[in-house]
Protein backbone atom coordinates (compact mmCIF):
# COMPACT_ATOMS: atom_id res chain seq x y z
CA UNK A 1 41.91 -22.51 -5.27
CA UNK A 2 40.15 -24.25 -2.49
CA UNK A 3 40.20 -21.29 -0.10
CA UNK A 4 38.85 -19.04 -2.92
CA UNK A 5 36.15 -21.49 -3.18
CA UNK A 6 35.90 -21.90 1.00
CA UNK A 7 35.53 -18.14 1.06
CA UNK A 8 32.76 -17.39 -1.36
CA UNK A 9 30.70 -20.49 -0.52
CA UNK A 10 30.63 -20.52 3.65
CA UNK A 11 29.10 -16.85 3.23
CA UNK A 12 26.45 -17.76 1.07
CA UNK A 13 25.43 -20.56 3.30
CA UNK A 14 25.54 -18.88 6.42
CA UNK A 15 23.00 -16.25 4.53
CA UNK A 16 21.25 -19.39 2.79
CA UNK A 17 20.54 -20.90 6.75
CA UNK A 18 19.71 -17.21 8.36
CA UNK A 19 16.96 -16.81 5.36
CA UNK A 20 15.50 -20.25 6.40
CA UNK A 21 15.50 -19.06 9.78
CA UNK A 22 14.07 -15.63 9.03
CA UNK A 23 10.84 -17.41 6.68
CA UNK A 24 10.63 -19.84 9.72
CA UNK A 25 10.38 -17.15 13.05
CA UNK A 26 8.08 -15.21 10.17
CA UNK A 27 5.42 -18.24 9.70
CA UNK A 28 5.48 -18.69 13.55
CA UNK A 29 4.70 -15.37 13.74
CA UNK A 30 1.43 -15.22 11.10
CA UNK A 31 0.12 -17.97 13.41
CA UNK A 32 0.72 -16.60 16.62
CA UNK A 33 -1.31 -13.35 14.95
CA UNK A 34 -3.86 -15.62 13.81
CA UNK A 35 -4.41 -17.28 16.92
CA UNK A 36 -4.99 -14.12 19.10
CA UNK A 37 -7.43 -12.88 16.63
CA UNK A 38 -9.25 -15.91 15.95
CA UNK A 39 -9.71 -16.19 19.86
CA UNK A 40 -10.40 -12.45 20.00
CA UNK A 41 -13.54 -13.03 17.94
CA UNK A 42 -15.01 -16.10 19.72
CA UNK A 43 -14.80 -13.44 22.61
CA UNK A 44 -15.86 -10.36 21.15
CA UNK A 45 -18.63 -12.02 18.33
CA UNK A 46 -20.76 -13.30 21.90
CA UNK A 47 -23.98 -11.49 22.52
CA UNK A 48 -23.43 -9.20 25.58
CA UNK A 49 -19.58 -8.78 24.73
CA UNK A 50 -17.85 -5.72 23.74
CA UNK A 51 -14.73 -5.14 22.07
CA UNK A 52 -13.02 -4.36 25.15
CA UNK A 53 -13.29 -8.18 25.75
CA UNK A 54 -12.04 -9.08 22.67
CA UNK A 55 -9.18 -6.28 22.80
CA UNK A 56 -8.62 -7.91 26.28
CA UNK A 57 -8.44 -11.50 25.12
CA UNK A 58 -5.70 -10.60 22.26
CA UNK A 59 -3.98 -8.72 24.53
CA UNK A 60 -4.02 -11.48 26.77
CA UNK A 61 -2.93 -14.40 23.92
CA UNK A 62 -0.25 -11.89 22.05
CA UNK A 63 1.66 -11.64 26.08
CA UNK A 64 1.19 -15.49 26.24
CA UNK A 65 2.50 -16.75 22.64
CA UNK A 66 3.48 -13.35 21.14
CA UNK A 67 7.15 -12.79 23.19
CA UNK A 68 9.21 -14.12 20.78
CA UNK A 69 8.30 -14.14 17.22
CA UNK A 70 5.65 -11.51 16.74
CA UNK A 71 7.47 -7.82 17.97
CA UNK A 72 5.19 -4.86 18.76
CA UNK A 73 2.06 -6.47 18.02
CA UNK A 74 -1.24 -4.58 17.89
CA UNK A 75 -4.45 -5.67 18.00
CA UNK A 76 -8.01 -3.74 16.97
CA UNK A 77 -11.15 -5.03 18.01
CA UNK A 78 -14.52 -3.87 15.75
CA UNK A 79 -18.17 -4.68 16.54
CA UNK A 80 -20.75 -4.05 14.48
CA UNK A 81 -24.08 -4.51 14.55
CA UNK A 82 -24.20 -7.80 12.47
CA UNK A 83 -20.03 -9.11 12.38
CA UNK A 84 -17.43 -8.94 14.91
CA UNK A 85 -14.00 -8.02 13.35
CA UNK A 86 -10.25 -8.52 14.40
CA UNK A 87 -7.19 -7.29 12.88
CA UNK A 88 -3.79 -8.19 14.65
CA UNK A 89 -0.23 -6.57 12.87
CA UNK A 90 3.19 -6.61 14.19
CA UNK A 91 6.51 -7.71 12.82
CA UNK A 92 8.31 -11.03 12.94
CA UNK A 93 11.41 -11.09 15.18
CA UNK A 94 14.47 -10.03 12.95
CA UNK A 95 17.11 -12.69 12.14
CA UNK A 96 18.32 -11.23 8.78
CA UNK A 97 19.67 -7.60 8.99
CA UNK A 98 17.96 -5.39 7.48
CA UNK A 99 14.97 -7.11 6.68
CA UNK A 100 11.35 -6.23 8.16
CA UNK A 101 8.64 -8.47 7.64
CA UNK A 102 5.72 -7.43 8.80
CA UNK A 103 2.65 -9.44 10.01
CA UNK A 104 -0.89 -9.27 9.63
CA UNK A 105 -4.19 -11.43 10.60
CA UNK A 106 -7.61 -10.56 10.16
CA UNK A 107 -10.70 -12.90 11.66
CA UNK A 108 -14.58 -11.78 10.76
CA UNK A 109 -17.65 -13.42 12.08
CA UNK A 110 -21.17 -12.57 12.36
CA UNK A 111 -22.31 -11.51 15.83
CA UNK A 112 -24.29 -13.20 17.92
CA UNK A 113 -28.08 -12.28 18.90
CA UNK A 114 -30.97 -12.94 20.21
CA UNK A 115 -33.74 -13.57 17.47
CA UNK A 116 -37.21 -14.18 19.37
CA UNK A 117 -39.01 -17.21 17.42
CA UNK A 118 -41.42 -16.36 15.32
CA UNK A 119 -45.03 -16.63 16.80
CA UNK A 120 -47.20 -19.39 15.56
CA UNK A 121 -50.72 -19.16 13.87
């Protein structure tokens, strides 16, 4: 009776402790998205930027942080002509087979500009 019972339950915590890993690697991985695009923008939302600096900059932060959580990340850069927008995706690192969670961060801000003061009386 006790190996009946040692059989069943030793499975179902090993899968129990790999789904706490899996949720785990996957949170790290929504905040290593989150930080490249959040520092994407306060590169790409500056004045005489472009979205090649932002792209850059994510590029840059995803190669830093990204190795080991966040797999094939991607990042888009948009500038408009009032908001700066970044969208990172990817998937988190697979611990659970089978099971693809995928990852996605988004940062908006307006753009920065020069507004000439208006002239006085």
């Amino acid at each position: 009776m006790v190996t009946t019972e040692f059989v069943l339950a030793v499975p179902a915590l090993l899968l129990l402790l790999l789904v706490i890993t899996q949720v785990a690697i996957w949170t790290h991985a929504i905040h290593v998205a989150q930080a490249a695009a959040s520092q994407a923008l306060a590169v790409a939302r500056v004045q005489d930027a472009s979205a090649a600096d932002g792209q850059a900059r994510a590029g840059a932060v995803l190669a830093q942080l990204g190795g080991g959580s966040l797999r094939d990340p991607h990042a888009v850069v948009t500038r408009g002509p009032t908001r700066s927008t970044v969208e990172v995706t990817g998937h988190a690192a697979r611990v659970v087979p089978f099971l693809e969670l995928s990852v996605h961060a988004r940062a908006v801000g307006p753009r920065e500009r020069f507004v000439p003061p208006e002239a006085s009386g």
